[in-house]
C-alpha atoms as a PDB file:
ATOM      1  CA  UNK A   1       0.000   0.000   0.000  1.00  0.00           C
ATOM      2  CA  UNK A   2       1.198   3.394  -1.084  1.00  0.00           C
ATOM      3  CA  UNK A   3       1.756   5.863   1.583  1.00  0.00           C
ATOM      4  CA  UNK A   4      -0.606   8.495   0.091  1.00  0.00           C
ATOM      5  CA  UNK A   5      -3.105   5.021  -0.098  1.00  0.00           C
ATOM      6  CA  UNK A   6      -2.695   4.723   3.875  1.00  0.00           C
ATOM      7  CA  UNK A   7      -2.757   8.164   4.503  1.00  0.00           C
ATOM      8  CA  UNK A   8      -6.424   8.226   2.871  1.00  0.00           C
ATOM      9  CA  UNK A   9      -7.421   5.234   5.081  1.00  0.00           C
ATOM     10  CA  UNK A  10      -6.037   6.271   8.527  1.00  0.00           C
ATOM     11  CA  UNK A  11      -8.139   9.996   7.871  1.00  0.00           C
ATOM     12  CA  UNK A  12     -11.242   7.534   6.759  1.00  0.00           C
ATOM     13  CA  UNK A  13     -10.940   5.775  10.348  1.00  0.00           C
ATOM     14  CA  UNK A  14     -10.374   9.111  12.140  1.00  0.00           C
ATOM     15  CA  UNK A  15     -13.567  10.702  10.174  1.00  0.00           C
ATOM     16  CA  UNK A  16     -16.026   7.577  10.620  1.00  0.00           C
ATOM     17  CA  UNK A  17     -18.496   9.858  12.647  1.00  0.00           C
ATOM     18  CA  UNK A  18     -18.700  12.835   9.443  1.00  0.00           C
ATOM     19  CA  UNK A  19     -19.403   9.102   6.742  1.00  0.00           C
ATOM     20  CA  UNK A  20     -16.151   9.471   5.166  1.00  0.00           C
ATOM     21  CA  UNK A  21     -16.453   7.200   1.601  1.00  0.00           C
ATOM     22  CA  UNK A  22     -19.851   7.469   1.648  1.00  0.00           C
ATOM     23  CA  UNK A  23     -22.301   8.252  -0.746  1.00  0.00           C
ATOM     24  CA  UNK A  24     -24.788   8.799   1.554  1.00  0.00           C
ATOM     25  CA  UNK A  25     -24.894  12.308   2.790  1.00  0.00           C
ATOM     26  CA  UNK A  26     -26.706  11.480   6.510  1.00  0.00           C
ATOM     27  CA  UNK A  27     -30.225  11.516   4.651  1.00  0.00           C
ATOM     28  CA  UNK A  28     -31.079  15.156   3.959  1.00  0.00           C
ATOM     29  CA  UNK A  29     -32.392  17.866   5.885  1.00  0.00           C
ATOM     30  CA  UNK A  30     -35.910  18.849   6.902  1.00  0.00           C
ATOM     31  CA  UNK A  31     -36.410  21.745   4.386  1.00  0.00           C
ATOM     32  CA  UNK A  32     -33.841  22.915   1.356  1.00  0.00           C
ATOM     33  CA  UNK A  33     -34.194  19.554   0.129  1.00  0.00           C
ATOM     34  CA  UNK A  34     -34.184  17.849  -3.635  1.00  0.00           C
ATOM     35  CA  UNK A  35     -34.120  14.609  -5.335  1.00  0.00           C
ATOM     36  CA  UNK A  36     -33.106  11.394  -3.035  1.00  0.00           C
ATOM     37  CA  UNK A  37     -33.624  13.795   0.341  1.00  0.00           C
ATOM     38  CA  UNK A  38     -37.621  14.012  -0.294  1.00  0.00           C
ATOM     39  CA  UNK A  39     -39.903  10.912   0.406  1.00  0.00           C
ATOM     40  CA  UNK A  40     -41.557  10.515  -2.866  1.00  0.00           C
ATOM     41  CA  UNK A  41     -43.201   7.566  -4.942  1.00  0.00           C
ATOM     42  CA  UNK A  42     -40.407   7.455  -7.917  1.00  0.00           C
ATOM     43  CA  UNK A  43     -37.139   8.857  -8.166  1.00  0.00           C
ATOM     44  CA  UNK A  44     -36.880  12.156  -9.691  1.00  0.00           C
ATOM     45  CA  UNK A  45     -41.167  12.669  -9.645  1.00  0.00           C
ATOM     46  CA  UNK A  46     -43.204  14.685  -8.108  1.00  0.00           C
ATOM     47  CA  UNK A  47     -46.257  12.759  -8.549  1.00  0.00           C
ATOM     48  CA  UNK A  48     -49.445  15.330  -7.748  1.00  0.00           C
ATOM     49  CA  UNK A  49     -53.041  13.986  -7.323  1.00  0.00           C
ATOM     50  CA  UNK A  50     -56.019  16.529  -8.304  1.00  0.00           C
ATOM     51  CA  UNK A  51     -59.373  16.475  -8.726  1.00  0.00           C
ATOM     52  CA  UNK A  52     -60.292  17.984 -11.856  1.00  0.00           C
ATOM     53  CA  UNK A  53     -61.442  20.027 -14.002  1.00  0.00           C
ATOM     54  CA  UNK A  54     -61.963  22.569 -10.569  1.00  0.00           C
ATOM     55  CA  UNK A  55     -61.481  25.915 -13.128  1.00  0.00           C
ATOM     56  CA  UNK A  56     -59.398  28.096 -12.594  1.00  0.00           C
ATOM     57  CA  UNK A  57     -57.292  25.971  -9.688  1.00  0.00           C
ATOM     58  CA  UNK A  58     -56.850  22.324 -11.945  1.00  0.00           C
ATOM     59  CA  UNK A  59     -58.652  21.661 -15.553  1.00  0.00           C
ATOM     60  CA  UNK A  60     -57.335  20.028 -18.690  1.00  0.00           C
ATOM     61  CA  UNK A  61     -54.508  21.579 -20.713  1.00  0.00           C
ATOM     62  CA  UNK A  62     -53.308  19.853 -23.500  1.00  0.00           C
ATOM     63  CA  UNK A  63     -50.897  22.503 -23.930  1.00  0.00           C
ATOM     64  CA  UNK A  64     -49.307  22.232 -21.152  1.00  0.00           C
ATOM     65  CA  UNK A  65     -46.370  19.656 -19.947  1.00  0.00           C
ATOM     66  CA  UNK A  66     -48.431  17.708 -17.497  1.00  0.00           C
ATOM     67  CA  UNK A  67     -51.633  17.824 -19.394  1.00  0.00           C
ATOM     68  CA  UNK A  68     -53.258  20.260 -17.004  1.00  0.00           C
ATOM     69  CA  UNK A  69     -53.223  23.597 -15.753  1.00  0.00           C
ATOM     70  CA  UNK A  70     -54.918  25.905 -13.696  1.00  0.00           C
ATOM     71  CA  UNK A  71     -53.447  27.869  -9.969  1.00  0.00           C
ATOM     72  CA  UNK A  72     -52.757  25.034  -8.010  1.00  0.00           C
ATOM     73  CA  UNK A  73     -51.159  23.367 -10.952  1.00  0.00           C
ATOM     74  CA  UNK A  74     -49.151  26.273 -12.161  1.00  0.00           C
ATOM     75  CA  UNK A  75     -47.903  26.857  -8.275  1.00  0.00           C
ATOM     76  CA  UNK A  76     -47.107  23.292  -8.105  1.00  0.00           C
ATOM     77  CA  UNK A  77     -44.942  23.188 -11.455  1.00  0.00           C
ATOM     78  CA  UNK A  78     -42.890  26.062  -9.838  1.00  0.00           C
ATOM     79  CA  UNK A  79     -42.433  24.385  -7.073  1.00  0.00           C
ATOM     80  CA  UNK A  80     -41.407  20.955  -8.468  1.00  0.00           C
ATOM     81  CA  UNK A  81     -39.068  22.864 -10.510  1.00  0.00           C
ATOM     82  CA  UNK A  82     -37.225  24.532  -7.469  1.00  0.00           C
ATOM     83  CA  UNK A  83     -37.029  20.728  -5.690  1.00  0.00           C
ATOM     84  CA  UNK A  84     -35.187  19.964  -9.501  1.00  0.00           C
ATOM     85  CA  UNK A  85     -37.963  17.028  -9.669  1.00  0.00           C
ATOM     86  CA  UNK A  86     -40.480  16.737 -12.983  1.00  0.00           C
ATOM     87  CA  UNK A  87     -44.013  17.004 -12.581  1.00  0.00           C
ATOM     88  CA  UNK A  88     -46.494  14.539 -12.811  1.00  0.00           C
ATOM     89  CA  UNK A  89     -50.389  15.063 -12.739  1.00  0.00           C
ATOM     90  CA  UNK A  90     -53.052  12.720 -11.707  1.00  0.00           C
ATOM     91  CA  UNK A  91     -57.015  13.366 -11.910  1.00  0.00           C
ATOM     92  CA  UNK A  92     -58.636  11.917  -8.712  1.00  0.00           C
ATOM     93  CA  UNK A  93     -61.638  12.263  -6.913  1.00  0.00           C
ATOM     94  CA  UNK A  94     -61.649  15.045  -4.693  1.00  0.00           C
ATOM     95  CA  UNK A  95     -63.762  12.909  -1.724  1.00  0.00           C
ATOM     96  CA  UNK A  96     -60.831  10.042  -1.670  1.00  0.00           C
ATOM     97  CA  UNK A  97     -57.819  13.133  -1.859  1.00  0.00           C
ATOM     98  CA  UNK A  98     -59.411  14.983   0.947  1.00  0.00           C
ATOM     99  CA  UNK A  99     -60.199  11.910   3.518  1.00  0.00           C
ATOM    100  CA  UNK A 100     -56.684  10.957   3.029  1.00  0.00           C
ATOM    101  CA  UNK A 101     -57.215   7.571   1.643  1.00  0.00           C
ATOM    102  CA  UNK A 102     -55.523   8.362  -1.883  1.00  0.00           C
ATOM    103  CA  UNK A 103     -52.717   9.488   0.110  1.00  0.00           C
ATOM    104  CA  UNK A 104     -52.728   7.104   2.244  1.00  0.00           C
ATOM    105  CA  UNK A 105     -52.607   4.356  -0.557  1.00  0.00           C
ATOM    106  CA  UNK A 106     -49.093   6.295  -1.962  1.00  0.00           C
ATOM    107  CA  UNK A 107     -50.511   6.601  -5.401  1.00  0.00           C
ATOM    108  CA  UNK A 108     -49.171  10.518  -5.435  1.00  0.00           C
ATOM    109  CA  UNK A 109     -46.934  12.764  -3.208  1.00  0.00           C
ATOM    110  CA  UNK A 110     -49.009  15.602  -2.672  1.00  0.00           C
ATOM    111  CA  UNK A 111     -52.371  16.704  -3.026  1.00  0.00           C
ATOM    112  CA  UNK A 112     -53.529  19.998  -4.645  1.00  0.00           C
ATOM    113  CA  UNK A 113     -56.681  20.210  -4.972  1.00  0.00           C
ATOM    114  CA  UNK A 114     -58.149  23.648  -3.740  1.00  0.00           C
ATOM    115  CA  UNK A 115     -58.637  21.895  -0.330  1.00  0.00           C
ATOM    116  CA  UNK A 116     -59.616  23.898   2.257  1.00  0.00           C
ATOM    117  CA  UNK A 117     -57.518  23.693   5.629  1.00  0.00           C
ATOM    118  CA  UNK A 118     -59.795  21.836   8.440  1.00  0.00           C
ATOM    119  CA  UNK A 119     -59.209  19.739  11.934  1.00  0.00           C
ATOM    120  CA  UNK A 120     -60.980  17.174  10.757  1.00  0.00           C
ATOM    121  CA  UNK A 121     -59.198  17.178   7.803  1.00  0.00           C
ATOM    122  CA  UNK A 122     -55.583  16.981   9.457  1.00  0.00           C
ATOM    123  CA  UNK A 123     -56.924  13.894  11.701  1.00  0.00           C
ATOM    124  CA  UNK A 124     -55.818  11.824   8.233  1.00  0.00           C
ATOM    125  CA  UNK A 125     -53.518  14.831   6.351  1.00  0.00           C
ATOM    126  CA  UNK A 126     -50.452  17.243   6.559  1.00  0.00           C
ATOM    127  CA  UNK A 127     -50.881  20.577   5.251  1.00  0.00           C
ATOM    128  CA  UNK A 128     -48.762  22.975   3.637  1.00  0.00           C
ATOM    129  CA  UNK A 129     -48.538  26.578   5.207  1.00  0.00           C
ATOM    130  CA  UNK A 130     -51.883  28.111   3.507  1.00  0.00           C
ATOM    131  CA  UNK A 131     -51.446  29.429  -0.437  1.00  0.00           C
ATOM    132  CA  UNK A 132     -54.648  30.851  -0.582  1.00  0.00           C
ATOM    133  CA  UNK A 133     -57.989  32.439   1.047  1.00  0.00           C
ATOM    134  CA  UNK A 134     -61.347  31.776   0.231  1.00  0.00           C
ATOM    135  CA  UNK A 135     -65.167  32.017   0.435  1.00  0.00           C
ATOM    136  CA  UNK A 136     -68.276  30.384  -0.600  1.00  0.00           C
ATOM    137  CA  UNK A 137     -71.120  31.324  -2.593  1.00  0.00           C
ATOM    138  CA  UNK A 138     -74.137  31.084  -4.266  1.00  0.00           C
ATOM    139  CA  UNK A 139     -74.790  30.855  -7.919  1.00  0.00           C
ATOM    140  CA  UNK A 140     -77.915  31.053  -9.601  1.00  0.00           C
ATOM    141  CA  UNK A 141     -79.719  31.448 -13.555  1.00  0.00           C
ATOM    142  CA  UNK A 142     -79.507  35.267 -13.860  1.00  0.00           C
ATOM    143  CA  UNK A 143     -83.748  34.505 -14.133  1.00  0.00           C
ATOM    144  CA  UNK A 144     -83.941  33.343 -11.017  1.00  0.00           C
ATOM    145  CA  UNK A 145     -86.156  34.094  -8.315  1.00  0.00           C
ATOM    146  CA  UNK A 146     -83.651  33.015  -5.668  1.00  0.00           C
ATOM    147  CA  UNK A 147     -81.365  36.334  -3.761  1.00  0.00           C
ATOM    148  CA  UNK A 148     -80.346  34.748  -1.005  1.00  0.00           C
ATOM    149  CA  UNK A 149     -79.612  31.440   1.016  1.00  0.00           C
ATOM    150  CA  UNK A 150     -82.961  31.839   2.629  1.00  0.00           C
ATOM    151  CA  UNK A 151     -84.943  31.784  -0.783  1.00  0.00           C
ATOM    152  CA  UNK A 152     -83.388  28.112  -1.204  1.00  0.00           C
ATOM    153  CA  UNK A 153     -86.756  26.929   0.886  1.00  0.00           C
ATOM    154  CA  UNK A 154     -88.289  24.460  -0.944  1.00  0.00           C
ATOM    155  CA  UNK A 155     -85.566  24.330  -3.966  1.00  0.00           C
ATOM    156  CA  UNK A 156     -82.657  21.820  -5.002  1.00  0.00           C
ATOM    157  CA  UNK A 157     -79.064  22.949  -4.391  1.00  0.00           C
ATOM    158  CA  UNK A 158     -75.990  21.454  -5.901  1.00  0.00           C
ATOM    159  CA  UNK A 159     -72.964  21.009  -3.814  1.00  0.00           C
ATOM    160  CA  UNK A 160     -69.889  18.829  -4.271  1.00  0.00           C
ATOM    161  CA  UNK A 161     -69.441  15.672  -2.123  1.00  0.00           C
ATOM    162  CA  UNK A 162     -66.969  15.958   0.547  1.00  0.00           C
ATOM    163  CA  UNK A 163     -66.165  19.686   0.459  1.00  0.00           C
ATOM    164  CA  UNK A 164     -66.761  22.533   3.192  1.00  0.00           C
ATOM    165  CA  UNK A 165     -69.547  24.176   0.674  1.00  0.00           C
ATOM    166  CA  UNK A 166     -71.303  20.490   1.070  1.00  0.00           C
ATOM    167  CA  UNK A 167     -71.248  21.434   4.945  1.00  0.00           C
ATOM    168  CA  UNK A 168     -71.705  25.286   4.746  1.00  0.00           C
ATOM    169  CA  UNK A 169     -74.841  24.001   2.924  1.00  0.00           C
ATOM    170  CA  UNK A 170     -76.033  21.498   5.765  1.00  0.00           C
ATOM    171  CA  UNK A 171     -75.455  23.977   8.035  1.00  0.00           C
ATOM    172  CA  UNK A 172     -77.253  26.886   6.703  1.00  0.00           C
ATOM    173  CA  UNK A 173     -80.401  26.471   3.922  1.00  0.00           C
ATOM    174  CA  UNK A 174     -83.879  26.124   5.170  1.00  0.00           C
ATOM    175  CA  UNK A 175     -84.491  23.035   6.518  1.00  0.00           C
ATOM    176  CA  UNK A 176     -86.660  21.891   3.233  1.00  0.00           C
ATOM    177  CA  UNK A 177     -83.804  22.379   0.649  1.00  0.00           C
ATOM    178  CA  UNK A 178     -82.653  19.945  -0.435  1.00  0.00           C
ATOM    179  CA  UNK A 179     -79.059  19.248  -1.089  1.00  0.00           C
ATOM    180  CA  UNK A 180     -77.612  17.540  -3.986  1.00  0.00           C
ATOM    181  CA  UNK A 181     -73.913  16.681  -3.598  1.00  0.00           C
ATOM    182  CA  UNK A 182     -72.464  15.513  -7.158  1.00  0.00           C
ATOM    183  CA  UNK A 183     -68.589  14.076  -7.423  1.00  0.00           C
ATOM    184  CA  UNK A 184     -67.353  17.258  -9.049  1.00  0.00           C
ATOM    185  CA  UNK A 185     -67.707  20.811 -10.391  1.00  0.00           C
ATOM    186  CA  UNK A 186     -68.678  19.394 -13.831  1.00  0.00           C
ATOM    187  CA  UNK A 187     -71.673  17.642 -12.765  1.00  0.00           C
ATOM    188  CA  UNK A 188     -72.811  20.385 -10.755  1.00  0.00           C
ATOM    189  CA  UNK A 189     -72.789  22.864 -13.510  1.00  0.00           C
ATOM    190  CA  UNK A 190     -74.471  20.589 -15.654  1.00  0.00           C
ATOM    191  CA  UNK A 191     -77.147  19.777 -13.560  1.00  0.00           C
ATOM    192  CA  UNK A 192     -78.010  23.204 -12.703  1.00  0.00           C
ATOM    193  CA  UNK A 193     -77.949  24.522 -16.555  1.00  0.00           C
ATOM    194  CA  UNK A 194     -80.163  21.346 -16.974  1.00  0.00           C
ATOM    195  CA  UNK A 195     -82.967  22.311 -14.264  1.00  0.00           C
ATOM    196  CA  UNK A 196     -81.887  19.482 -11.894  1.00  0.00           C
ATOM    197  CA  UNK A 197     -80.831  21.968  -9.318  1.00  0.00           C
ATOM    198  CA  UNK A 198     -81.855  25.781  -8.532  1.00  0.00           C
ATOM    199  CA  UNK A 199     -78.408  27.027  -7.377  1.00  0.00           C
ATOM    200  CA  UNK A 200     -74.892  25.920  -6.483  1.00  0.00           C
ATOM    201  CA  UNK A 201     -73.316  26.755  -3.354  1.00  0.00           C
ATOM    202  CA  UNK A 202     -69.312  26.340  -3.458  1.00  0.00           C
ATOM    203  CA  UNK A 203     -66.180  27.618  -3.782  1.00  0.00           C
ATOM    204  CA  UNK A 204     -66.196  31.423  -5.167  1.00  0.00           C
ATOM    205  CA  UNK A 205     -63.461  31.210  -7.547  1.00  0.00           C
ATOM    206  CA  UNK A 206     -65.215  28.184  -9.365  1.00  0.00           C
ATOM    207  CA  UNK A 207     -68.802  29.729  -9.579  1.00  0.00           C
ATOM    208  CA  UNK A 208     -66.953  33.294 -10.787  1.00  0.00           C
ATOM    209  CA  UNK A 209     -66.038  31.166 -13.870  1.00  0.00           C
ATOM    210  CA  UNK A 210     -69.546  30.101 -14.522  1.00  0.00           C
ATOM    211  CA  UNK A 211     -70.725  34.144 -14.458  1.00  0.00           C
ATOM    212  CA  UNK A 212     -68.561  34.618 -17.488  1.00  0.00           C
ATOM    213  CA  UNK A 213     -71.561  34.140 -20.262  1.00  0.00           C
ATOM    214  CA  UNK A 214     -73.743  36.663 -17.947  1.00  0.00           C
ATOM    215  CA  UNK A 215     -76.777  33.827 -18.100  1.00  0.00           C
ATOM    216  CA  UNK A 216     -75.459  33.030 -13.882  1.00  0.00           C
ATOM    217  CA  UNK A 217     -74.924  35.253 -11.473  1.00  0.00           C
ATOM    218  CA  UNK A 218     -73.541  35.082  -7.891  1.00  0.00           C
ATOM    219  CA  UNK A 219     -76.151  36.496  -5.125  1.00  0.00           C
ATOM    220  CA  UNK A 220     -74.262  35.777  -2.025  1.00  0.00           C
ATOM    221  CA  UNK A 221     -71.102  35.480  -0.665  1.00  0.00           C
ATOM    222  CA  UNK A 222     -70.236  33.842   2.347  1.00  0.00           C
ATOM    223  CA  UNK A 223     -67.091  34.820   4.273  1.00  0.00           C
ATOM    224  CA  UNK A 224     -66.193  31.486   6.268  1.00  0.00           C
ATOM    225  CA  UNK A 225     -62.086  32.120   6.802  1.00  0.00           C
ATOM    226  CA  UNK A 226     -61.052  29.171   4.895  1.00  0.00           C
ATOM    227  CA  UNK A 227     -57.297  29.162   3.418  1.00  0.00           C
ATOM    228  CA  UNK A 228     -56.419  26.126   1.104  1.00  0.00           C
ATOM    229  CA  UNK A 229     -53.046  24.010   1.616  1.00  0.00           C
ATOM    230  CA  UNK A 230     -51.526  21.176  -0.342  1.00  0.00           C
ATOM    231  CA  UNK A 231     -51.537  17.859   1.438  1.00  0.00           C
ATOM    232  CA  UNK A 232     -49.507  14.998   2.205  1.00  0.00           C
ATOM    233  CA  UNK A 233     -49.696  11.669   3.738  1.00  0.00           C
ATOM    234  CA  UNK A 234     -49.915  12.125   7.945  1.00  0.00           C
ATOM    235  CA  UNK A 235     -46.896   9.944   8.351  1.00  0.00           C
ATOM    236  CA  UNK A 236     -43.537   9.959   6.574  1.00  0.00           C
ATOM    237  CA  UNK A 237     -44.017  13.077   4.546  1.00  0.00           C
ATOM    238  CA  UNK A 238     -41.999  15.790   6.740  1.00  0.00           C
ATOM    239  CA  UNK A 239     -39.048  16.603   4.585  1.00  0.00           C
ATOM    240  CA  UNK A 240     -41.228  17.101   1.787  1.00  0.00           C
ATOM    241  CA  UNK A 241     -44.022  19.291   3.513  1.00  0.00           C
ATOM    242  CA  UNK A 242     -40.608  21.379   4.922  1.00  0.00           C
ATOM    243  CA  UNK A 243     -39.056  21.455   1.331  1.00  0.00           C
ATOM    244  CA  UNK A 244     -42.635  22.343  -0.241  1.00  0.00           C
ATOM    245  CA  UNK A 245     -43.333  25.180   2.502  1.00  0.00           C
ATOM    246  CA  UNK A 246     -39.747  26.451   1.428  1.00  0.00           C
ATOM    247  CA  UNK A 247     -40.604  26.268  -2.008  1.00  0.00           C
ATOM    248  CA  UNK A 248     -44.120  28.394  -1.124  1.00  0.00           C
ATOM    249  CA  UNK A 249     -42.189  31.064   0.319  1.00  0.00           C
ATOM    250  CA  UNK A 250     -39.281  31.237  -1.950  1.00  0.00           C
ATOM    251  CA  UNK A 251     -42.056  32.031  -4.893  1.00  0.00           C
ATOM    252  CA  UNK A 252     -43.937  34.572  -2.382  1.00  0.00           C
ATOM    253  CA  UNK A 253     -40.168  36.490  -1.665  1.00  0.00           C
ATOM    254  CA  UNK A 254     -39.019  36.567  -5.580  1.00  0.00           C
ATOM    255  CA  UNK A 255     -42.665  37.933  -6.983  1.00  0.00           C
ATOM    256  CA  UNK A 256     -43.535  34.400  -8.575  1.00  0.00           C
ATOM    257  CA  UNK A 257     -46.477  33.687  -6.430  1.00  0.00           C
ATOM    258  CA  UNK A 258     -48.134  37.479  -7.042  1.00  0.00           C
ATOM    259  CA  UNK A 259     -47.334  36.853 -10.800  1.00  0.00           C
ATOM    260  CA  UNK A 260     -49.468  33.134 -11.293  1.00  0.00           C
ATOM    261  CA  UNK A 261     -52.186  34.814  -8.693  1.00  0.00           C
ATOM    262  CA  UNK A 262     -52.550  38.038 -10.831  1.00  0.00           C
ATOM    263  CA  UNK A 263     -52.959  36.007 -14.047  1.00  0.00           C
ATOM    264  CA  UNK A 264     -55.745  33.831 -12.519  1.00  0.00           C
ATOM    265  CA  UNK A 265     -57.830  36.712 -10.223  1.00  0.00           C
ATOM    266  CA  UNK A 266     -56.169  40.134 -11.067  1.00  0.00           C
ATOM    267  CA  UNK A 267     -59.580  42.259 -11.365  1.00  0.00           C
ATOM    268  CA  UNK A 268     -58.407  45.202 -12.941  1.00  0.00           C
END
């Protein structure tokens, strides 16, 4: 053995405690991280699961890398591209994503989904610090009759199936409305311009797009301090919650975030 040979050996024994001729780098830290540090499905993947089309937070793209687009998509692409990993899309029903059993089963990484931040919620999820802030409402045929919640009495109202409009709802219309929760936003919409429903309480982003052809209008708003957050699996997940939570406020410090908000809900 050459001297330098032995030299490089006696400074491996000495160094044992730092993983001296090691590839393995102590298994990352709990935020900054990329690649092999995060705990995700395949190598090199950020695998997303979202229930779509939800316009303008997830719909159909074909334009676009993934296939989809939308606020929460556009927001996760930037951060998947900060973690160095590609990103993958997968539409999934929203009542699965938010009861944490699609998590749960590891078929994606993350959820974003314009999920709405609750307790009972985070009994089966881990959510990212909140992205965005919003409110519920009512949408009706610019015809109707109906001006407020309270007009609902003795009409049909669509909601979707295991969101907080489906409980706002529960909670609030006259006791002989009846609710009609459908699987997504798509349904709903059909259903009301159909006749199957009166109105559609949810999310006020998603019924602003459905205003757009002036024959629906929105009649109430319903302030109820919700903020949305990406989720992850409850266990196992903490280096990438810490890494995407990085990732949130790196876009919010260099102007990123402001600039995919403004092109989604800018009003002027």
């Amino acid at each position: 053995m050459s001297m330098k040979a032995l030299g490089l050996v006696l400074a491996c024994l000495l160094l044992t405690a730092s993983g001296c001729g090691s590839d393995d780098d102590g298994g990352g830290s709990s935020s900054g991280g990329t690649g092999s540090d995060l705990e995700v499905a395949e190598e090199g993947t950020l695998t997303v699961c979202s229930d779509t089309p939800y316009k303008p937070f997830e719909y159909p793209d074909k334009s676009a890398p993934t296939g989809y687009t939308g606020f929460d998509i556009e927001l996760m692409q930037a951060i998947a591209d900060g973690l160095e990993l590609e990103l993958v899309v997968q539409d999934t029903g929203f009542d699965a994503l938010q009861s944490g059993l699609t998590l749960a089963s590891g078929n994606c990484d993350i959820a974003a989904s314009a999920m709405t931040i609750t307790e009972e919620r985070e009994q089966n999820l881990d959510f990212s610090d909140p992205y965005y802030d919003s409110e519920q409402s009512l949408l009706v045929p610019t015809d109707s009759s109906i001006a407020s919640i309270d007009d609902l009495a003795g009409m049909k109202v669509g909601v979707q199936q295991g969101t907080t409009g489906k409980t706002y709802a529960e909670e609030n219309v006259p006791e002989d409305t009846e609710i009609i929760a459908f699987p997504s936003d798509a349904e709903m919409f059909s259903a009301l311009q159909g006749g199957q429903v009166d109105a559609l309480l949810q999310d006020l982003p998603v019924n602003l797009v459905h205003t757009e052809d002036d024959e629906y209008a929105i009649v109430e708003k319903y302030d109820t301090g919700e903020s949305y957050g990406f989720a992850v699996a409850e266990e196992g997940h903490d280096n990438l919650l810490a890494a995407v939570n990085e990732q949130l406020q790196a876009l919010r410090d260099d102007g990123t975030y402001q600039k995919i908000y403004d092109s989604y809900f800018a009003t002027s």
